[in-house]
C-alpha atoms as a PDB file:
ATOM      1  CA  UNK A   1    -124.805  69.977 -57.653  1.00  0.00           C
ATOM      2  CA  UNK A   2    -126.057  72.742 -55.662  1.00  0.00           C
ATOM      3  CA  UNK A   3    -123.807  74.248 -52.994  1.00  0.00           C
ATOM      4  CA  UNK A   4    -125.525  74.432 -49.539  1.00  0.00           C
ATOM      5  CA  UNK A   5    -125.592  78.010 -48.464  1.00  0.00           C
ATOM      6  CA  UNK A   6    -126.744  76.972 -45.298  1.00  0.00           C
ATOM      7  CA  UNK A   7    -123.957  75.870 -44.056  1.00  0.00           C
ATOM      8  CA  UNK A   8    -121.582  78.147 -45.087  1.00  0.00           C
ATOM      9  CA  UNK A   9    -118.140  79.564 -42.945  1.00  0.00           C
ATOM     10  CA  UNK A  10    -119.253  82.476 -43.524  1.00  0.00           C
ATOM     11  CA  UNK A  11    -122.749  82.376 -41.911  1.00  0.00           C
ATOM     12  CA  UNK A  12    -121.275  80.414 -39.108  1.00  0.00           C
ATOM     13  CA  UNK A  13    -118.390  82.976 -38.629  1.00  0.00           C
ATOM     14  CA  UNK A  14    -120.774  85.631 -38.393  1.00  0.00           C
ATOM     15  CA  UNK A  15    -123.488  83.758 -36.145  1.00  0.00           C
ATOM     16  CA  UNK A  16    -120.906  82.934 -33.623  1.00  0.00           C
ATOM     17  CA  UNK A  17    -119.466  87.092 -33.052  1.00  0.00           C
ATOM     18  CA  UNK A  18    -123.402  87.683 -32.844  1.00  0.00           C
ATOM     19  CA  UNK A  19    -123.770  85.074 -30.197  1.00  0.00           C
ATOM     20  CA  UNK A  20    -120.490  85.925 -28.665  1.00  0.00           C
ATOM     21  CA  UNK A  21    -121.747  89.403 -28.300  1.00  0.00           C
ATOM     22  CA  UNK A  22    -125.177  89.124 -26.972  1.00  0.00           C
ATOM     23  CA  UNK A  23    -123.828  86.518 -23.953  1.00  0.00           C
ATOM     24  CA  UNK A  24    -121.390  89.095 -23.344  1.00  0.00           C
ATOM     25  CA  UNK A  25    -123.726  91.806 -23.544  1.00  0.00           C
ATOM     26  CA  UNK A  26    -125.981  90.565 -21.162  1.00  0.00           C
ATOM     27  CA  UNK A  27    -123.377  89.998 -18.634  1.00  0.00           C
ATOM     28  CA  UNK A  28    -122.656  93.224 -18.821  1.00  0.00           C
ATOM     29  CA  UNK A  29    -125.874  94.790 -18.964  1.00  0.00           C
ATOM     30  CA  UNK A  30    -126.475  93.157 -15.503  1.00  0.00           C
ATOM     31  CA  UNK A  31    -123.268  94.449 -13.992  1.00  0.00           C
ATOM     32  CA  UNK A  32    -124.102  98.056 -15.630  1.00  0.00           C
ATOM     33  CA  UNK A  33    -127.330  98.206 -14.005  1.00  0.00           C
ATOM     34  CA  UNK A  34    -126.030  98.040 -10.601  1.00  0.00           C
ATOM     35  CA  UNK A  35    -123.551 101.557 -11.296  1.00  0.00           C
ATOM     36  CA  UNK A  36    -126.605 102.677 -12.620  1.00  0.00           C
ATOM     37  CA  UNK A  37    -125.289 103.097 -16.051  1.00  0.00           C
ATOM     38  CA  UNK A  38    -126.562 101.906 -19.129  1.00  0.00           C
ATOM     39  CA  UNK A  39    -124.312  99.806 -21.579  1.00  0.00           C
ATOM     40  CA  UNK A  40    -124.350 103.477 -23.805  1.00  0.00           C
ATOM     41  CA  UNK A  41    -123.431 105.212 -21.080  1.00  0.00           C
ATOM     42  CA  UNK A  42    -120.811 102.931 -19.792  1.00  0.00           C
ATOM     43  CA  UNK A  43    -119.217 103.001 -23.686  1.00  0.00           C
ATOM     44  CA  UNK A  44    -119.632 106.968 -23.920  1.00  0.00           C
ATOM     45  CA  UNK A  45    -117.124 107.467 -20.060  1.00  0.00           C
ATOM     46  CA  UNK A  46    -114.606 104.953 -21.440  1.00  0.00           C
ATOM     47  CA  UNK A  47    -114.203 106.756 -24.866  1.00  0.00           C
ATOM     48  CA  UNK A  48    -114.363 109.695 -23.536  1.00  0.00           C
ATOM     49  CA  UNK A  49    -111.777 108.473 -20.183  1.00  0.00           C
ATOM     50  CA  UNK A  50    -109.766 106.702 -22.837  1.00  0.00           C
ATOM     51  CA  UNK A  51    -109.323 110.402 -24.323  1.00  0.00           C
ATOM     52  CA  UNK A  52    -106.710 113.576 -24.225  1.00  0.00           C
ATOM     53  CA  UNK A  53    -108.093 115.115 -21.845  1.00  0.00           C
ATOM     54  CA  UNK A  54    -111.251 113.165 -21.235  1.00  0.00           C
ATOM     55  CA  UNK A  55    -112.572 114.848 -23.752  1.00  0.00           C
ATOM     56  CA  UNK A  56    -114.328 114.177 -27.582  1.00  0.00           C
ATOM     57  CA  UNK A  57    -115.607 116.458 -29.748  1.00  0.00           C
ATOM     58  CA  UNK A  58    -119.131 115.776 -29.582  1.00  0.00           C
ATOM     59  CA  UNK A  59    -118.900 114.345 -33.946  1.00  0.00           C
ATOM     60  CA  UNK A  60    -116.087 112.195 -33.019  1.00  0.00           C
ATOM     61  CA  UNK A  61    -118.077 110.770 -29.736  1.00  0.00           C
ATOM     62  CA  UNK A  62    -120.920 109.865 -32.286  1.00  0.00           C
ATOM     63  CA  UNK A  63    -118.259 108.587 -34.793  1.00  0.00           C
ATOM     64  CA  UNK A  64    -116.652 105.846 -31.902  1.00  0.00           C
ATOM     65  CA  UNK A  65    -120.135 105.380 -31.334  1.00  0.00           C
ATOM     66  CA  UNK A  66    -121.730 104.261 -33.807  1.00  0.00           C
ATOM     67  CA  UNK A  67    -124.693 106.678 -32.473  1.00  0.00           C
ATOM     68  CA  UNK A  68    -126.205 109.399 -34.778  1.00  0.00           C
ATOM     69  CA  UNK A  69    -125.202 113.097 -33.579  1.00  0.00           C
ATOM     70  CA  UNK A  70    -128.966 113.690 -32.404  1.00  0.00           C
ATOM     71  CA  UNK A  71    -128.325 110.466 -30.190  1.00  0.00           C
ATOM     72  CA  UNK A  72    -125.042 111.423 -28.868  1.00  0.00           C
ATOM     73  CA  UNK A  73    -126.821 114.738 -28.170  1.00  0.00           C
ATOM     74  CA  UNK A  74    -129.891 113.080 -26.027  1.00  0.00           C
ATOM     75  CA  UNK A  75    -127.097 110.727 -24.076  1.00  0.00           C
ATOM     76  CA  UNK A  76    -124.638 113.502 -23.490  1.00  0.00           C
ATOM     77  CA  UNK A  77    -127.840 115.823 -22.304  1.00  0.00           C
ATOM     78  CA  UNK A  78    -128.766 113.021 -19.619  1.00  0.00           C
ATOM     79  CA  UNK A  79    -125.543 112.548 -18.312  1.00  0.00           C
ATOM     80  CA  UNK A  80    -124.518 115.575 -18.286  1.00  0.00           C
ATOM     81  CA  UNK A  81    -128.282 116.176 -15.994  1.00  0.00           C
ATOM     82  CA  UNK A  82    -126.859 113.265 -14.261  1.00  0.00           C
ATOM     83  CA  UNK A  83    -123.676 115.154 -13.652  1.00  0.00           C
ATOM     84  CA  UNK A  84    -121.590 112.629 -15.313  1.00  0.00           C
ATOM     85  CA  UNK A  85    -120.198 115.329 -18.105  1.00  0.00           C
ATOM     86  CA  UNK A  86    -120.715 118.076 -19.045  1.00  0.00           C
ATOM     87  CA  UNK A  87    -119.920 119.963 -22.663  1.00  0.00           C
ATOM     88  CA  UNK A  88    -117.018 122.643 -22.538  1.00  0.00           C
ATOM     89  CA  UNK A  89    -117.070 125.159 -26.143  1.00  0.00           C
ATOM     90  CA  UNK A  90    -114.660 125.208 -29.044  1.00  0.00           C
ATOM     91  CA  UNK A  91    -112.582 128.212 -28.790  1.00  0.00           C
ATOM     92  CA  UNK A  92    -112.055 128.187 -32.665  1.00  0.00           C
ATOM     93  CA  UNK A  93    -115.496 126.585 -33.524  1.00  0.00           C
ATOM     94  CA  UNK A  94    -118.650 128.075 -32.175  1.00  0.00           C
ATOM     95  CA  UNK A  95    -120.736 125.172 -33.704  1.00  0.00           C
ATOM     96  CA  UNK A  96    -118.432 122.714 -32.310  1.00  0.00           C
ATOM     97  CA  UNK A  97    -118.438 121.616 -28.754  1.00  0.00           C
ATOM     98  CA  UNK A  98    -116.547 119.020 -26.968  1.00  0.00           C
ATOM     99  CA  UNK A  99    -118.013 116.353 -24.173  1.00  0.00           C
ATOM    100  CA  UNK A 100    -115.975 115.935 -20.700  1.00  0.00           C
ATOM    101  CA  UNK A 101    -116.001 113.655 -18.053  1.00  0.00           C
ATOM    102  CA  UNK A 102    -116.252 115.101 -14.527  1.00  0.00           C
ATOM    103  CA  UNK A 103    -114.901 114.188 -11.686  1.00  0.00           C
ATOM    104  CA  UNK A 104    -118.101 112.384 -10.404  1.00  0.00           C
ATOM    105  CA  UNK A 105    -117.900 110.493 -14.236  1.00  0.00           C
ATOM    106  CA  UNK A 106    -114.415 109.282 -13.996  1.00  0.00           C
ATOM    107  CA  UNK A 107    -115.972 108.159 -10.012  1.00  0.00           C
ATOM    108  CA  UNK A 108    -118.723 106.271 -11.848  1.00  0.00           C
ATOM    109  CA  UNK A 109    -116.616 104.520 -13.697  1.00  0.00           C
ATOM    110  CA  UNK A 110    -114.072 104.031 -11.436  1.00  0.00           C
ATOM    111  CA  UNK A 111    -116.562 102.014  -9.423  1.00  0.00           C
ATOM    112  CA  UNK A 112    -117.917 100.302 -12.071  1.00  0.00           C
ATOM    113  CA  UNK A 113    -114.440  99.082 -14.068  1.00  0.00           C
ATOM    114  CA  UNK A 114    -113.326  96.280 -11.529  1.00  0.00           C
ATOM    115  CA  UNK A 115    -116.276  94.143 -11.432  1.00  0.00           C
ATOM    116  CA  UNK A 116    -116.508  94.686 -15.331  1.00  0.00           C
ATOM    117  CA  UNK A 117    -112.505  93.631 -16.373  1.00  0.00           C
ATOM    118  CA  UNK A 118    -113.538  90.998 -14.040  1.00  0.00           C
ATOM    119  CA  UNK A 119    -116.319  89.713 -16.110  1.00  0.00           C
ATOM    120  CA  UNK A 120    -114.172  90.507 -19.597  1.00  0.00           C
ATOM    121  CA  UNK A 121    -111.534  88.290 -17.800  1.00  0.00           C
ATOM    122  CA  UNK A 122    -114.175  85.330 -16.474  1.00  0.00           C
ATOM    123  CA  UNK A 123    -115.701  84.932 -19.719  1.00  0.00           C
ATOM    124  CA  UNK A 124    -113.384  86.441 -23.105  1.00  0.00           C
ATOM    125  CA  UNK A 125    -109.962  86.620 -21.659  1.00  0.00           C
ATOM    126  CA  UNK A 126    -109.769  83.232 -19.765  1.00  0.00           C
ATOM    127  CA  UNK A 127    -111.347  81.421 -22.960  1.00  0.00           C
ATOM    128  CA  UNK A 128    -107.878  82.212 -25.173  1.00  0.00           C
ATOM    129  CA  UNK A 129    -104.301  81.530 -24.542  1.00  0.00           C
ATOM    130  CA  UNK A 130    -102.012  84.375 -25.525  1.00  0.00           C
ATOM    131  CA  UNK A 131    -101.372  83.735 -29.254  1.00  0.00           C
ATOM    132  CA  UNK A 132    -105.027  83.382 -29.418  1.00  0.00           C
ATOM    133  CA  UNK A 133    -105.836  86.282 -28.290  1.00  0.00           C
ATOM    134  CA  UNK A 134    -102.825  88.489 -29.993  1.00  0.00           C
ATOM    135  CA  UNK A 135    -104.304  86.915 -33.287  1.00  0.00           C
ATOM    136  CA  UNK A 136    -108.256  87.516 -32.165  1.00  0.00           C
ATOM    137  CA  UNK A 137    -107.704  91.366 -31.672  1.00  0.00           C
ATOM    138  CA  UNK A 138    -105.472  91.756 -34.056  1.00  0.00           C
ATOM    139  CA  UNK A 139    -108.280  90.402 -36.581  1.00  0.00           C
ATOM    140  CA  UNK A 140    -110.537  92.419 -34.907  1.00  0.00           C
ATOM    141  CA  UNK A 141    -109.455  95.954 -35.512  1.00  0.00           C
ATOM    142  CA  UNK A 142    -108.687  94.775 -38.993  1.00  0.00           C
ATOM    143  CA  UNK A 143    -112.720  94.064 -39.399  1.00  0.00           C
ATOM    144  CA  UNK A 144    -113.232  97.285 -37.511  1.00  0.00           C
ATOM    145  CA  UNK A 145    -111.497  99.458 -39.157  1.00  0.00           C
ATOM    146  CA  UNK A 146    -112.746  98.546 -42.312  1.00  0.00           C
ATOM    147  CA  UNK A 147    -116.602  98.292 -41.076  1.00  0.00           C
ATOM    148  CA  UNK A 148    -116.126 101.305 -38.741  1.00  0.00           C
ATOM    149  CA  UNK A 149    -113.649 103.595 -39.850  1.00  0.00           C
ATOM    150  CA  UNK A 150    -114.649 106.358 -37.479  1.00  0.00           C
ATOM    151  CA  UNK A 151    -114.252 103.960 -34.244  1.00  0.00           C
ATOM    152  CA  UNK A 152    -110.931 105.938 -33.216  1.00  0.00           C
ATOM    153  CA  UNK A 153    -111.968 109.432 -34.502  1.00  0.00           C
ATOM    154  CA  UNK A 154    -110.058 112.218 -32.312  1.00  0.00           C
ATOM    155  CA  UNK A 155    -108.704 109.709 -30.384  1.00  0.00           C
ATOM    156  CA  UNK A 156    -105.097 110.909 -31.363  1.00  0.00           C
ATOM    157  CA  UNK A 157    -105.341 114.269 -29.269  1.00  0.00           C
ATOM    158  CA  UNK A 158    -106.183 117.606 -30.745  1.00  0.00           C
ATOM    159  CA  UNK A 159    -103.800 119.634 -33.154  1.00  0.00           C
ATOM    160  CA  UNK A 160    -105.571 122.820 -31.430  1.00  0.00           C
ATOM    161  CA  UNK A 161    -108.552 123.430 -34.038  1.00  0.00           C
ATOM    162  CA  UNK A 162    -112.076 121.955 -33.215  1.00  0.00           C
END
């Protein structure tokens, strides 16, 4: 007899963080749109908030981003025309150059992170009790680290080389 791929775990496993993440996604988009931020934009202050320094070296921005360095590049050039960052220079590294969040950044987002741990509480947080959860993101950064090594590149603070 024939096994039923169809209804496999692990198609079912996978189609539920899909849907998971595209309701979530579009609650946030909405809530986003009104700090005039996209959900890239939103991602790149909090990695880069989340930072030493609020600062990333613009390769390990692209790494926790899962964006190419050319699309880091065309983000980090709006925001930074939206005054969001701006880029500060490698002392040791010419080619190297870092992304910073300014003071009217970290206001941005400020503004913006109530009503959004509002939404992660209404509709992820609220759905799990503790153990739950403890178990959920502890699963979770083991699938992420081994999908996404780079999701925590530089996050560890600078040993003073670029």
């Amino acid at each position: 007899m024939t096994e039923n791929l169809y209804d496999d775990s692990r198609l079912t496993a996978m189609g539920l963080v899909m849907e998971v993440h595209a309701g979530l996604a579009a609650r946030f988009a909405a809530q986003f749109e009104e700090h005039d931020l996209s959900s890239v934009e939103f991602e790149v202050l909090m990695r880069l908030a989340r930072s030493p320094q609020h600062e990333l070296r613009m390769t390990d921005l692209a790494a926790q981003t899962s964006l190419s360095t050319s699309g880091v590049t065309r983000v980090v050039d709006r925001m930074e025309r939206d005054g969001l960052l701006c880029r500060r220079a490698c002392p040791s590294d010419r080619r190297s150059a870092y992304a910073v969040v300014t003071e009217s950044g970290m206001t941005r987002l400020d503004e913006t992170l109530p009503g959004h741990i509002q939404l992660i509480e209404d509709w992820f947080i609220s759905q799990l009790d503790s153990a739950a959860l403890d178990n959920l993101l502890d699963s979770l950064r083991i699938v992420r680290d081994a999908v996404h090594p780079g999701a925590t590149a530089g996050s560890a603070g600078r040993a003073g080389d670029c």
